[in-house]
Protein backbone atom coordinates (compact mmCIF):
# COMPACT_ATOMS: atom_id res chain seq x y z
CA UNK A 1 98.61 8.21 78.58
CA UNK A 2 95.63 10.82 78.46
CA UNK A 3 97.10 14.14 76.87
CA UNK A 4 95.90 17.75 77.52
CA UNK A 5 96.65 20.64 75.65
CA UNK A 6 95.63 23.61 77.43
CA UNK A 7 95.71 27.56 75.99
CA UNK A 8 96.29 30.23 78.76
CA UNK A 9 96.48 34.14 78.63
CA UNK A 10 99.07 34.97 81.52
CA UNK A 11 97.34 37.62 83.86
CA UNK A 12 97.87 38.43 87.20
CA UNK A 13 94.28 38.45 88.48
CA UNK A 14 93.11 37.84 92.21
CA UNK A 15 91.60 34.83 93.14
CA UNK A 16 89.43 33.46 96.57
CA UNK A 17 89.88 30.43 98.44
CA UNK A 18 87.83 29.56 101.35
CA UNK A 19 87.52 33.26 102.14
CA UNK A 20 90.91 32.92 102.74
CA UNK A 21 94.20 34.37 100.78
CA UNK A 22 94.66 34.51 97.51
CA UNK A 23 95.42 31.44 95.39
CA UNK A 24 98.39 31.56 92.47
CA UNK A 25 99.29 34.94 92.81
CA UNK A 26 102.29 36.40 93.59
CA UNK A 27 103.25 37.54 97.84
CA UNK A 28 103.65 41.41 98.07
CA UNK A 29 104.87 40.74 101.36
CA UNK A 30 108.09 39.22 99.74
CA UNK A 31 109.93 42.41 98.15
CA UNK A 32 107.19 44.14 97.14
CA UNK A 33 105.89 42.19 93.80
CA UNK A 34 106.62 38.70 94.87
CA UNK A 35 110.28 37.68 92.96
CA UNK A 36 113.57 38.91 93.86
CA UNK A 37 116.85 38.84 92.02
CA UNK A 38 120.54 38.91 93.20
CA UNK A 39 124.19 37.48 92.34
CA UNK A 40 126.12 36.14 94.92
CA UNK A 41 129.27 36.20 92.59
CA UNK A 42 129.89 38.25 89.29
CA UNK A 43 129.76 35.34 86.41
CA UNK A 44 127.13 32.46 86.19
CA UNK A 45 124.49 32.11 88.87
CA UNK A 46 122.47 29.30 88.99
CA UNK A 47 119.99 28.20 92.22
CA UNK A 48 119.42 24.40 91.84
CA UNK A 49 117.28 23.97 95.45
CA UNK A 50 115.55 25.70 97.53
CA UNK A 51 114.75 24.87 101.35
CA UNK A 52 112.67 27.00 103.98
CA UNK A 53 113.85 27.16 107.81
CA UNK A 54 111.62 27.00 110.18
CA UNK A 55 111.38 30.65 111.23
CA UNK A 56 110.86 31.55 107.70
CA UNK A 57 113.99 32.52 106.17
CA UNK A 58 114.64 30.85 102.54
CA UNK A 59 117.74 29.07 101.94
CA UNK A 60 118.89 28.79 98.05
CA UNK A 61 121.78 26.58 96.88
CA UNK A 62 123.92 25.82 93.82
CA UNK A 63 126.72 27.42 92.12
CA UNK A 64 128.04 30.76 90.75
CA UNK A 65 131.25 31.99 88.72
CA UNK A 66 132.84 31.44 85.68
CA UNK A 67 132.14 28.56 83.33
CA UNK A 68 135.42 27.17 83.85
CA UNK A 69 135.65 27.49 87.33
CA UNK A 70 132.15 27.23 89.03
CA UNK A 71 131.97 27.46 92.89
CA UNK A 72 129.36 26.26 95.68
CA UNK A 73 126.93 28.93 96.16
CA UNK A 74 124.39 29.33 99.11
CA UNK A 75 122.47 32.52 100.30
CA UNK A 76 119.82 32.81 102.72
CA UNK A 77 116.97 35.48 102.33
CA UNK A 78 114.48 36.61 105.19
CA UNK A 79 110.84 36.49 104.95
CA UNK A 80 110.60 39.53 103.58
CA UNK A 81 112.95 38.68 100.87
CA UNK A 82 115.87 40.62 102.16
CA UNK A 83 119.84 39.24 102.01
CA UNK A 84 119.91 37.75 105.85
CA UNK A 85 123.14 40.08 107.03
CA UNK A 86 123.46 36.85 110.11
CA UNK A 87 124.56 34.39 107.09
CA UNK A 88 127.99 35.09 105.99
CA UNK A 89 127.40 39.02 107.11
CA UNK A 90 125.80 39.78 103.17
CA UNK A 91 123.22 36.67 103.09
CA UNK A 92 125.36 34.79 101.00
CA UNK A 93 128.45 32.63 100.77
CA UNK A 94 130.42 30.79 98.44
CA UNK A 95 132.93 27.20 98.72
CA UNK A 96 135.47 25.69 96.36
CA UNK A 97 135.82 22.12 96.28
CA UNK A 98 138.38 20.57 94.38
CA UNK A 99 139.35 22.73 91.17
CA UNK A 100 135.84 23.13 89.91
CA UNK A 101 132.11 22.60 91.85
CA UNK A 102 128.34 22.59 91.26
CA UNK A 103 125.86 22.63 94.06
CA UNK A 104 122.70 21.03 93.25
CA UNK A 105 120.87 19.90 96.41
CA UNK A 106 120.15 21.31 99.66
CA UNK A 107 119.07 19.89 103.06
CA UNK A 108 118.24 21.32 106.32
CA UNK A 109 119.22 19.81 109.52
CA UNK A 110 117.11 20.13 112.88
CA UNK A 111 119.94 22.29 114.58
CA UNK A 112 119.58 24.49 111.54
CA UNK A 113 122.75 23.80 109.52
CA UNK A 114 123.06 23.87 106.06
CA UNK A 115 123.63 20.52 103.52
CA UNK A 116 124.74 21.34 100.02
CA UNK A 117 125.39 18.30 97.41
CA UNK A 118 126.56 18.60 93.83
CA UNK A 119 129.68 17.26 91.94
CA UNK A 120 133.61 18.57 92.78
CA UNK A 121 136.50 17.83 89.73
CA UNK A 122 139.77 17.98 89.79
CA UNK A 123 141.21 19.65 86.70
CA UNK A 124 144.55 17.05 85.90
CA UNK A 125 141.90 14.03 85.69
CA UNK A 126 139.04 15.69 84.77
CA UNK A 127 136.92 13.40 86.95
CA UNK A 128 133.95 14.56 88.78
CA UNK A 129 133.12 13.34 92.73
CA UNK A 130 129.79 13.52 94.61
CA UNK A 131 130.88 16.48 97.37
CA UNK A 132 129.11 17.09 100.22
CA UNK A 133 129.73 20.78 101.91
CA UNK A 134 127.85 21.56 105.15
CA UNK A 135 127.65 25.11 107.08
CA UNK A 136 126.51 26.67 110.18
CA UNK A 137 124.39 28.63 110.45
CA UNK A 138 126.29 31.39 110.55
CA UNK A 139 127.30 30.78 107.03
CA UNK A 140 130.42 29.42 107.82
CA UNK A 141 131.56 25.76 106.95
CA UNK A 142 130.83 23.32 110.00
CA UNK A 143 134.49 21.54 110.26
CA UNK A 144 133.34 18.96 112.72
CA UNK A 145 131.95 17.37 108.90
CA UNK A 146 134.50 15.36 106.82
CA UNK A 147 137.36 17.37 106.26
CA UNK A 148 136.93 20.97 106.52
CA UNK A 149 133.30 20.91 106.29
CA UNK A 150 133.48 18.96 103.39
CA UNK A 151 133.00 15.17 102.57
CA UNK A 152 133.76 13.73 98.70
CA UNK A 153 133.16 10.48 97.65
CA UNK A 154 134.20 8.14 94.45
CA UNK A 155 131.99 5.94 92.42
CA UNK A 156 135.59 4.58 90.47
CA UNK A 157 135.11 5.16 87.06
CA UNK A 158 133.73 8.90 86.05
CA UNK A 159 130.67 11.26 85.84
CA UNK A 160 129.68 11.07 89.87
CA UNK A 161 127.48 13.61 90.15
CA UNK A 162 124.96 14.49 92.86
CA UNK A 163 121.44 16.01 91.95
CA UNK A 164 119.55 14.77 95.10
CA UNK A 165 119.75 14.51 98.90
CA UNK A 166 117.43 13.60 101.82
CA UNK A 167 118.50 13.26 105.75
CA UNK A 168 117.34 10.39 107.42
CA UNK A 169 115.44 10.59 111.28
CA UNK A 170 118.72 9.15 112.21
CA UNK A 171 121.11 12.33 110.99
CA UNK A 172 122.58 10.24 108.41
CA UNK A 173 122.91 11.54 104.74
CA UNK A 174 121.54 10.06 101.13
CA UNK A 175 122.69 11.12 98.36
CA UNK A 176 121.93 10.48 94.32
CA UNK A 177 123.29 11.09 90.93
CA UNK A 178 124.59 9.61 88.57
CA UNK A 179 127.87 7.53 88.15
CA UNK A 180 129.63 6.45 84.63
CA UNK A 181 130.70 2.26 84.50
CA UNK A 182 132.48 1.83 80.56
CA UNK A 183 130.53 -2.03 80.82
CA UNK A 184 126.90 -0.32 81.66
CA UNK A 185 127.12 3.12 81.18
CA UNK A 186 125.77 6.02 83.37
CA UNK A 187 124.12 4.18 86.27
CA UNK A 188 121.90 5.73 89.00
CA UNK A 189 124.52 6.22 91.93
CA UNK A 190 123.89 6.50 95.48
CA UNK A 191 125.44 6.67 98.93
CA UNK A 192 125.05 7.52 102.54
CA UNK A 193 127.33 9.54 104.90
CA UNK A 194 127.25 9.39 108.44
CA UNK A 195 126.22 12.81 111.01
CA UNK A 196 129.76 13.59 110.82
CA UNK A 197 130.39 13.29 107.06
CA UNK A 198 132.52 9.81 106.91
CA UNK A 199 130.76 6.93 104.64
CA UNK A 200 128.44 4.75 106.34
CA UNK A 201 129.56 1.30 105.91
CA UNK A 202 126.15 -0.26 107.11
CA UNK A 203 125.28 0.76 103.66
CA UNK A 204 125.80 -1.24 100.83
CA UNK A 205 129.29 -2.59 102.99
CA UNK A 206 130.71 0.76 101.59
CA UNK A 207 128.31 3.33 101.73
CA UNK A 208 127.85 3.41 98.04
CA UNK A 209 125.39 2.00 95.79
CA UNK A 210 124.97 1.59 91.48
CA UNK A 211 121.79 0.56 89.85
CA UNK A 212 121.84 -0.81 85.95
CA UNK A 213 118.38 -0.18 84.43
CA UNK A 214 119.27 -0.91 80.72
CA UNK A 215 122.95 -0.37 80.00
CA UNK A 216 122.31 2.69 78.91
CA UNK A 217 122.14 6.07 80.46
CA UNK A 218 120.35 6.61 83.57
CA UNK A 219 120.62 9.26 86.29
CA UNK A 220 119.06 9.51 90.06
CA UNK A 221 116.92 13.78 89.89
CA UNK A 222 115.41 12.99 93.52
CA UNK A 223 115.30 10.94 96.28
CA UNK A 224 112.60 10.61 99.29
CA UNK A 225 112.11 8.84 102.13
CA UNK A 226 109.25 6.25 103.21
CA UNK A 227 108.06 5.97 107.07
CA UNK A 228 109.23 2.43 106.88
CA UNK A 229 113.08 3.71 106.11
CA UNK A 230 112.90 2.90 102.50
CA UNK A 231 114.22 5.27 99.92
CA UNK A 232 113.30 5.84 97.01
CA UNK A 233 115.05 7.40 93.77
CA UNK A 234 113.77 8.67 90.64
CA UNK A 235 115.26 9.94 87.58
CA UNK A 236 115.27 8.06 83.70
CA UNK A 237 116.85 5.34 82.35
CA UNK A 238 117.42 4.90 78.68
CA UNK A 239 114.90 2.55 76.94
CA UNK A 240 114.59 0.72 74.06
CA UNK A 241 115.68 1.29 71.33
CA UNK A 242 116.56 4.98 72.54
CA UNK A 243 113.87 6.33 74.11
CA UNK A 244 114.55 7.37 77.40
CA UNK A 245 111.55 6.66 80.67
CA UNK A 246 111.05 7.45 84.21
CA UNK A 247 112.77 5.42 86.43
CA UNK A 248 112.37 4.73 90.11
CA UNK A 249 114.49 2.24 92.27
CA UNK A 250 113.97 1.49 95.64
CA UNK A 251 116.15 0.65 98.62
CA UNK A 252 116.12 -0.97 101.92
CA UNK A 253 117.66 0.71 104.62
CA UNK A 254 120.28 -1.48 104.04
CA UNK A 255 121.08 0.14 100.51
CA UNK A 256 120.02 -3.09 98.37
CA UNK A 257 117.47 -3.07 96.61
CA UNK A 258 113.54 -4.01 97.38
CA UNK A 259 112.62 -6.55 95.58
CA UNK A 260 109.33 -5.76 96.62
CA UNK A 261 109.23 -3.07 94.46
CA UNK A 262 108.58 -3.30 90.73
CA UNK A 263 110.82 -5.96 88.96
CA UNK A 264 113.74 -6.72 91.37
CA UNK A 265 113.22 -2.95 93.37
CA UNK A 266 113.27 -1.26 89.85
CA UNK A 267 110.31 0.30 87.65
CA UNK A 268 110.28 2.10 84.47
CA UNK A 269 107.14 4.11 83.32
CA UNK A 270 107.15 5.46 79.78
CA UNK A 271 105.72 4.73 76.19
CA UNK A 272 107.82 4.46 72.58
CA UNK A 273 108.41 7.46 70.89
CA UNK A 274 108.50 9.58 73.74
CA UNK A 275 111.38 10.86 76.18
CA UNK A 276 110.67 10.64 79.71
CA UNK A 277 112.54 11.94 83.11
CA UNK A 278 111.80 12.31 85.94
CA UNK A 279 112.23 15.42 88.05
CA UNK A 280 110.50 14.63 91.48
CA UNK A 281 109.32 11.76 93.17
CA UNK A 282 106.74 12.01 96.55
CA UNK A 283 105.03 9.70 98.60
CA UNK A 284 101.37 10.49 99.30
CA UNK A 285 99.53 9.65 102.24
CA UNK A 286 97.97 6.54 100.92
CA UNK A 287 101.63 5.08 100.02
CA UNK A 288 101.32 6.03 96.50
CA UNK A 289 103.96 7.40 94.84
CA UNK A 290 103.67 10.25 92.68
CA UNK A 291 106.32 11.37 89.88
CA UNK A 292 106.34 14.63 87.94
CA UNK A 293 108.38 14.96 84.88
CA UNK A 294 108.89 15.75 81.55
CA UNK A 295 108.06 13.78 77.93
CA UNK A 296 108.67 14.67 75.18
CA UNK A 297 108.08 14.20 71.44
CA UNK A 298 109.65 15.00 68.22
CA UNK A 299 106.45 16.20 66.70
CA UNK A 300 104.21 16.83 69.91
CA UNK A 301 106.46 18.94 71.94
CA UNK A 302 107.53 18.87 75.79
CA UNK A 303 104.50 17.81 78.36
CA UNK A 304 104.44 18.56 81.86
CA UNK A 305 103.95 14.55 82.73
CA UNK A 306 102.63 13.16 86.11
CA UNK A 307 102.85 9.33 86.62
CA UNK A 308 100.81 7.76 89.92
CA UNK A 309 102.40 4.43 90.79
CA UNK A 310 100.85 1.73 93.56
CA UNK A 311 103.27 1.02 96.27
CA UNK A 312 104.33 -1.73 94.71
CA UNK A 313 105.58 0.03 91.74
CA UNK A 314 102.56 -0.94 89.35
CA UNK A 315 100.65 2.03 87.20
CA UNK A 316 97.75 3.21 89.12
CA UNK A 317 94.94 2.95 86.87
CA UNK A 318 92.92 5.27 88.97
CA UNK A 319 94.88 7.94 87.90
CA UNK A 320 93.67 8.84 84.53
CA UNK A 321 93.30 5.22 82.91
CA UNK A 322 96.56 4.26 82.77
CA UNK A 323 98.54 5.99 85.78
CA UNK A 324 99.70 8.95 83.40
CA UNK A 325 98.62 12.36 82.45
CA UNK A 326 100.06 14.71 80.24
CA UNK A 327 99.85 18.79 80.07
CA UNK A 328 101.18 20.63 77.36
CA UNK A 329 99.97 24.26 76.30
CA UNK A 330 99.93 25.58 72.41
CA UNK A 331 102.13 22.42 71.99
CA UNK A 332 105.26 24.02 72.32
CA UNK A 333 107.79 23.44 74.72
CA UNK A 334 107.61 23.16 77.99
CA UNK A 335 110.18 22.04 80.21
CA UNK A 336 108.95 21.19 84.26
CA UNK A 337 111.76 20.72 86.46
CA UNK A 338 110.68 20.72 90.17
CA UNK A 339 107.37 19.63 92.06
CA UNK A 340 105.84 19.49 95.32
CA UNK A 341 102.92 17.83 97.12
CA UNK A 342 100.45 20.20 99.14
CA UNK A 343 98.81 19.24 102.39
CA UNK A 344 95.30 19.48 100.29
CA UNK A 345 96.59 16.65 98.10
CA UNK A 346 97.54 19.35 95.02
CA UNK A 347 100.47 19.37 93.15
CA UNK A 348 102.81 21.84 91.95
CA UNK A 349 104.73 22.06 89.20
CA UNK A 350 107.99 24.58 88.26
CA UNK A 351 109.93 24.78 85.29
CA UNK A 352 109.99 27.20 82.06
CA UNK A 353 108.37 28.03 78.88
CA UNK A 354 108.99 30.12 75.59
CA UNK A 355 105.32 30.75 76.04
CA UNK A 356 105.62 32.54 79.11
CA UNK A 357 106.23 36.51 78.76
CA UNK A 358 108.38 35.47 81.82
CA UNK A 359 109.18 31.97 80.83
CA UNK A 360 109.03 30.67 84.47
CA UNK A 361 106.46 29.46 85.87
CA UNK A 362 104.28 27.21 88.54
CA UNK A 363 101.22 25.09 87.78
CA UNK A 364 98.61 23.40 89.89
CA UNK A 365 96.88 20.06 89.30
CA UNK A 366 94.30 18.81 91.42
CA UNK A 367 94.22 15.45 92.92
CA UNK A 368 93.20 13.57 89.89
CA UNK A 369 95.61 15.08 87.28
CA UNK A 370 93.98 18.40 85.82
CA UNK A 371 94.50 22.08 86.30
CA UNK A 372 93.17 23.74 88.91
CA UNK A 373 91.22 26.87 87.49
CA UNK A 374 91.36 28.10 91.01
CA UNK A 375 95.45 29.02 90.71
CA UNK A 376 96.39 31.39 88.73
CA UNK A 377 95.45 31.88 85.34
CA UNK A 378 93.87 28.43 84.02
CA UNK A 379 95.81 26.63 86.41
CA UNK A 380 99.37 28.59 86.03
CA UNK A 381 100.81 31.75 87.56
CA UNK A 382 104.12 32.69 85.13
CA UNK A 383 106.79 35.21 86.03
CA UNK A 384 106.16 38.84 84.42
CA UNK A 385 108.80 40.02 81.89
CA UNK A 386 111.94 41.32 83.45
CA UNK A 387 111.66 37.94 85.68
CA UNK A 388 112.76 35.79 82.62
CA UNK A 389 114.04 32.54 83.72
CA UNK A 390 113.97 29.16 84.83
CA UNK A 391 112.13 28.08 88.25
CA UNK A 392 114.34 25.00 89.04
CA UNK A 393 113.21 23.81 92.78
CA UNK A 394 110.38 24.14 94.85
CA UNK A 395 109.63 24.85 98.96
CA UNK A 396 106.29 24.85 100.76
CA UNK A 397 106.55 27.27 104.20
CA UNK A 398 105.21 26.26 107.51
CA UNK A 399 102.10 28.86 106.78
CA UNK A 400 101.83 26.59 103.35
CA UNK A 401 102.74 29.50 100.98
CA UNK A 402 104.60 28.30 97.81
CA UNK A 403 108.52 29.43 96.95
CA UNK A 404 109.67 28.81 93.40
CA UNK A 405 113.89 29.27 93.11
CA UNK A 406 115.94 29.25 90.30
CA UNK A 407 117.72 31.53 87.32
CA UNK A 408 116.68 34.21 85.31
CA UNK A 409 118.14 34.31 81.47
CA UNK A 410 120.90 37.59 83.36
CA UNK A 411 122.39 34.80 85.37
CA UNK A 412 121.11 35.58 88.56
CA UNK A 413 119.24 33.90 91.53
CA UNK A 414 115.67 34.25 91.12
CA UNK A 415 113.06 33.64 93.63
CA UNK A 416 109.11 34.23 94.16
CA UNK A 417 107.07 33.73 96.70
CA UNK A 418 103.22 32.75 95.96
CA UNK A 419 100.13 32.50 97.73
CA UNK A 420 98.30 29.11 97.87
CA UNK A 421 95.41 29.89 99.22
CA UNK A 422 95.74 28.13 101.81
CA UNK A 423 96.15 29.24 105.65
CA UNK A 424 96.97 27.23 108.84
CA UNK A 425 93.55 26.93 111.33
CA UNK A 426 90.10 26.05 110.01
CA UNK A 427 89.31 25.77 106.44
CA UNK A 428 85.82 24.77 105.76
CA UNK A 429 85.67 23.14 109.23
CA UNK A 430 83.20 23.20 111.65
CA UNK A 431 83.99 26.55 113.68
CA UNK A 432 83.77 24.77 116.89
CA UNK A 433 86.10 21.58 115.77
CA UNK A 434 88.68 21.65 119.04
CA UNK A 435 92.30 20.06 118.26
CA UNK A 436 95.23 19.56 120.91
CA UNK A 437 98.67 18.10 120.85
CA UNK A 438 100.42 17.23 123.73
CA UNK A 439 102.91 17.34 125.13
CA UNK A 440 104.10 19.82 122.62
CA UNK A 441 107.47 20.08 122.18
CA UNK A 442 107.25 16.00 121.97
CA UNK A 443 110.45 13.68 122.12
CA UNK A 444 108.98 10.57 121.97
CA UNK A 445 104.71 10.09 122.01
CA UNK A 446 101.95 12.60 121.91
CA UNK A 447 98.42 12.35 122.48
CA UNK A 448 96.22 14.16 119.76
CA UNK A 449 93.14 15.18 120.94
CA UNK A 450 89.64 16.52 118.94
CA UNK A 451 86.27 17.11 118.94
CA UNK A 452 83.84 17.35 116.65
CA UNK A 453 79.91 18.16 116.62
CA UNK A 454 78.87 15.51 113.99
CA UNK A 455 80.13 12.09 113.03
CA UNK A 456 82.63 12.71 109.81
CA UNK A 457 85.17 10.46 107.59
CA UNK A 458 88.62 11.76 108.63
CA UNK A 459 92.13 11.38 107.71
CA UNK A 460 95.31 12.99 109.86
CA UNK A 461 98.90 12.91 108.42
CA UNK A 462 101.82 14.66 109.74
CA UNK A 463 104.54 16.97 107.46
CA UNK A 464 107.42 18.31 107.27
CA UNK A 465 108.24 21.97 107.22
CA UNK A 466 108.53 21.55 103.24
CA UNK A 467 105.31 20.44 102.80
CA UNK A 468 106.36 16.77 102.68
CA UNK A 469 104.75 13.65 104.13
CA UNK A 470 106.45 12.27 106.80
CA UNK A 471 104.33 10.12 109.12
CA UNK A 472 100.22 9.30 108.67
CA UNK A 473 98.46 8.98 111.89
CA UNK A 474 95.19 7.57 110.66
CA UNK A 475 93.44 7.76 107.14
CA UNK A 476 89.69 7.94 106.34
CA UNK A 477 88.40 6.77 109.19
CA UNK A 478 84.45 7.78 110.74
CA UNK A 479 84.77 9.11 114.02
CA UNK A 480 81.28 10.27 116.19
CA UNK A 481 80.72 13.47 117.47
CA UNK A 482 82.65 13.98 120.46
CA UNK A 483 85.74 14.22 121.63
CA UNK A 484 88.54 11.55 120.75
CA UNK A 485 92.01 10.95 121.76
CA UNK A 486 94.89 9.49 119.20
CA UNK A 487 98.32 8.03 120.95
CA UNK A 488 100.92 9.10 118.29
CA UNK A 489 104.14 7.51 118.32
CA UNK A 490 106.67 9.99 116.58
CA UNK A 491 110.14 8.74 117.99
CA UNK A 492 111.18 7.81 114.41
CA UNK A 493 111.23 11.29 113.58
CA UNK A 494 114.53 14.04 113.28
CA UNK A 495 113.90 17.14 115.69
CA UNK A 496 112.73 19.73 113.85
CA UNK A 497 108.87 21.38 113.65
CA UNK A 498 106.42 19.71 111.50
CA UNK A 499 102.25 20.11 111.04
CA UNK A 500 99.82 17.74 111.84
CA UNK A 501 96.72 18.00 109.33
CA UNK A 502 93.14 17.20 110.33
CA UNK A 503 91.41 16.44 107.10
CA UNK A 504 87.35 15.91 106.56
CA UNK A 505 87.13 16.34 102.56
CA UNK A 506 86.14 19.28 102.39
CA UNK A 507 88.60 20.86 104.72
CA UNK A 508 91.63 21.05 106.92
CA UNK A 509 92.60 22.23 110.63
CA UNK A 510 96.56 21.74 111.31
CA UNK A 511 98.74 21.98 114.35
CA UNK A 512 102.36 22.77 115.03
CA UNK A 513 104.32 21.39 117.02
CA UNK A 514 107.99 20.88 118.25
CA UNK A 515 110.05 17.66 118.19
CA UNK A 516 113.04 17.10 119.86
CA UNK A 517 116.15 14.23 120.22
């Protein structure tokens, strides 16, 4: 595992990207300086996830009120980072479940309502339950889901708690946690609602799935989904003797596991005498799987850790020399707890640092595992004092800016909204590069047209609103000059908008477009 230790002054200077906006430095076109801070309830207030709509407007989820009696939490913020008086008439709204309730995940559906997962307990057995709560968009509970708006399920022994969830092109639901077994401990835990909330039985014969890594402790931090319908889950697992590693299991549609995948569908990634987990897992273009966590050593300190596995769940020794790079800076600690995958094939990291006047912070890595110099300062934009806190999730707009969400040390949502440098249209392209989608909206098949004035190596993917790869079309590939005409078939897809990305190296041209059931 290569190791970098990496000294930065925080400063908030301006930086040049393609001639473009400004890359890793806070929006002024989001409340002025870039963060905003609010409570949705008086008490604790902690934002878990973050998702962005569509039209712009920032959803944040997790929980807020006492310690003894925590609540569901969701508020929704426009662009401008203003409360959104059309959600729950002050931008924000709150949902008991059970006797006590922790939000942790949040999903957007095409028609624009709201999935929140966490954990719900019921004080006289003091057992926790995965709980599902979704909302319209309106901000109030959707009651045509599970009871109420609300769907619970039960693992049958204790500890079900649910830190990730993805929606399938189907409308159906995946969740993952965690879920405690007295014979093998805390086990990754999984399961899969229908649309309307009930279990889907096509899963697993029950909906619900555990995975044993060591019979130790092991816990499910995110979940994403393959083009082929795979999912896969990421986390840690404790090693041997104690040490704890990534861990990544992955399913068939089916919910049993691929045995395609590392040994039996499972992989650990790690090395003794460090602590590894796993925050976030994402699927590149080329199938690759990337995973951004944490290790950490007694007498090192905390890295920011990135692991590049092969589809197949080996290392990928192309990534450093032996699939794993580690960032720490002044060896102290540093704690990442969110990434995300740009459309330029950089990643982001969130999390916190004592180093940090404001503790939170976001850092980009190129391609290959280093800093980017070009973001920020060094490589990292942090939080100014006043902003102290925690950035615990991670959004990427349609117009590929960057939102960081989480808590500042006051106990209050904190938010921030950062420039990436990047803009939708031509970067670096040749100015008279044509591109076309049609039909646009698109239900089932598109044709994606281009032309360009010189033969050039090219790769197109499509993504999500969230920055997230969700289809490729066609990668590296020399194409003459001229024009050329792709069929696309997208039907797998869940309605919603989503970018297609023209790619030559050096630059990127990207489309919008509209797809509906």
């Amino acid at each position: 595992m290569q190791k970098t230790h990496f000294l930065s002054l925080v400063s908030f200077g301006f930086f040049l990207l393609n001639g473009y906006t400004q890359s890793g430095t806070f929006d002024s076109n989001f409340d002025a300086d870039g963060l905003v801070l609010f409570e949705v309830d008086p008490g604790v207030n902690i934002c878990s996830d973050v998702v962005v709509a569509p039209d712009g407007k920032i959803i944040m989820a997790g929980y807020t009120g006492s310690s003894s009696d925590p609540k569901f939490a969701v508020a929704r913020l426009n662009p401008d980072g203003s409360p959104d008086n059309t959600f729950s008439i002050d931008g924000k709204t709150t949902t008991n479940i059970f006797d006590r309730s922790e939000g942790n995940a949040v999903a957007l559906q095409s028609d624009g309502k709201i999935l929140v997962a966490g954990s719900a307990n019921m004080n006289f057995d003091n057992l926790d339950w995965f709980a599902v709560a979704r909302y319209n968009t309106d901000g109030t509970l959707d009651n045509t889901f599970g009871t109420n708006g609300i769907a619970t399920t039960y693992f049958g022994e204790s500890n079900d708690v649910a830190y990730a969830m993805v929606i399938q092109p189907d409308g159906k639901i995946v969740v993952g946690g965690s879920s405690y077994d007295v014979l093998t401990g805390l086990n990754f835990a999984i399961a899969r609602f229908n649309a309307d909330g009930s279990l889907d039985n096509t899963f697993s014969f029950d909906g619900k799935n555990t995975t044993d890594f060591n019979t130790g402790f092991d816990a499910i931090y995110s979940l994403t989904l393959q083009p082929d319908g795979k999912i896969l889950a990421a986390g840690y697992a404790k090693g041997s003797p104690s040490f704890d590693k990534f861990a990544v299991a992955r399913y068939n549609g089916n919910g049993t596991l691929d045995n395609t995948f590392g040994s039996g569908g499972k992989v650990t990634v790690g090395e003794s005498d460090f602590n590894f987990i796993a925050r976030e897992v994402m699927l590149m273009p080329d199938g690759k799987i990337l995973l951004i966590g944490r290790s950490q050593n007694a007498f090192s300190g905390d890295y920011i850790t990135i692991a590049r596995l092969n589809p197949d769940g080996s290392l990928d020794n192309t990534f450093s020399d032996d699939g794993i790079i580690s960032h720490n800076p002044a060896v102290i600690e540093e704690y990442p707890f969110a990434g995300a995958l740009q459309a330029d094939g950089k990643i982001l990291v969130a999390g916190s640092s004592a180093y940090y006047p404001g503790k939170a912070f976001v850092a980009r890595f190129n391609a290959d595992g280093n800093l980017d110099n070009s973001f920020g300062n060094n490589g990292v934009l942090a939080a100014p004092s006043g902003y102290d806190g925690e950035f615990l999730s991670l959004a990427i707009q349609p117009d590929l800016k960057i939102v960081a969400a989480g808590t500042n040390d006051g106990n209050e949502f904190l938010a921030a909204r950062i420039l990436s440098g990047l803009n939708l249209g031509i970067l670096d392209f040749a100015s008279n590069t044509e591109t076309l989608l049609y039909p646009n909206p698109v239900q089932e098949s598109a044709v994606f047209e281009f032309e360009i004035p010189s033969g050039q190596t090219l790769t197109a993917n499509i993504y999500d609103t969230q920055g997230r790869l969700v289809q490729s079309v066609f990668g590296k590939i020399f194409f003459d000059s001229g024009k050329h005409q792709i069929s696309i078939n997208i039907g797998q897809l869940s309605a919603g908008q989503y970018m297609l990305i023209l790619d030559n190296g050096s630059g990127r041209t990207a489309l919008h477009f509209l797809k509906y059931l």
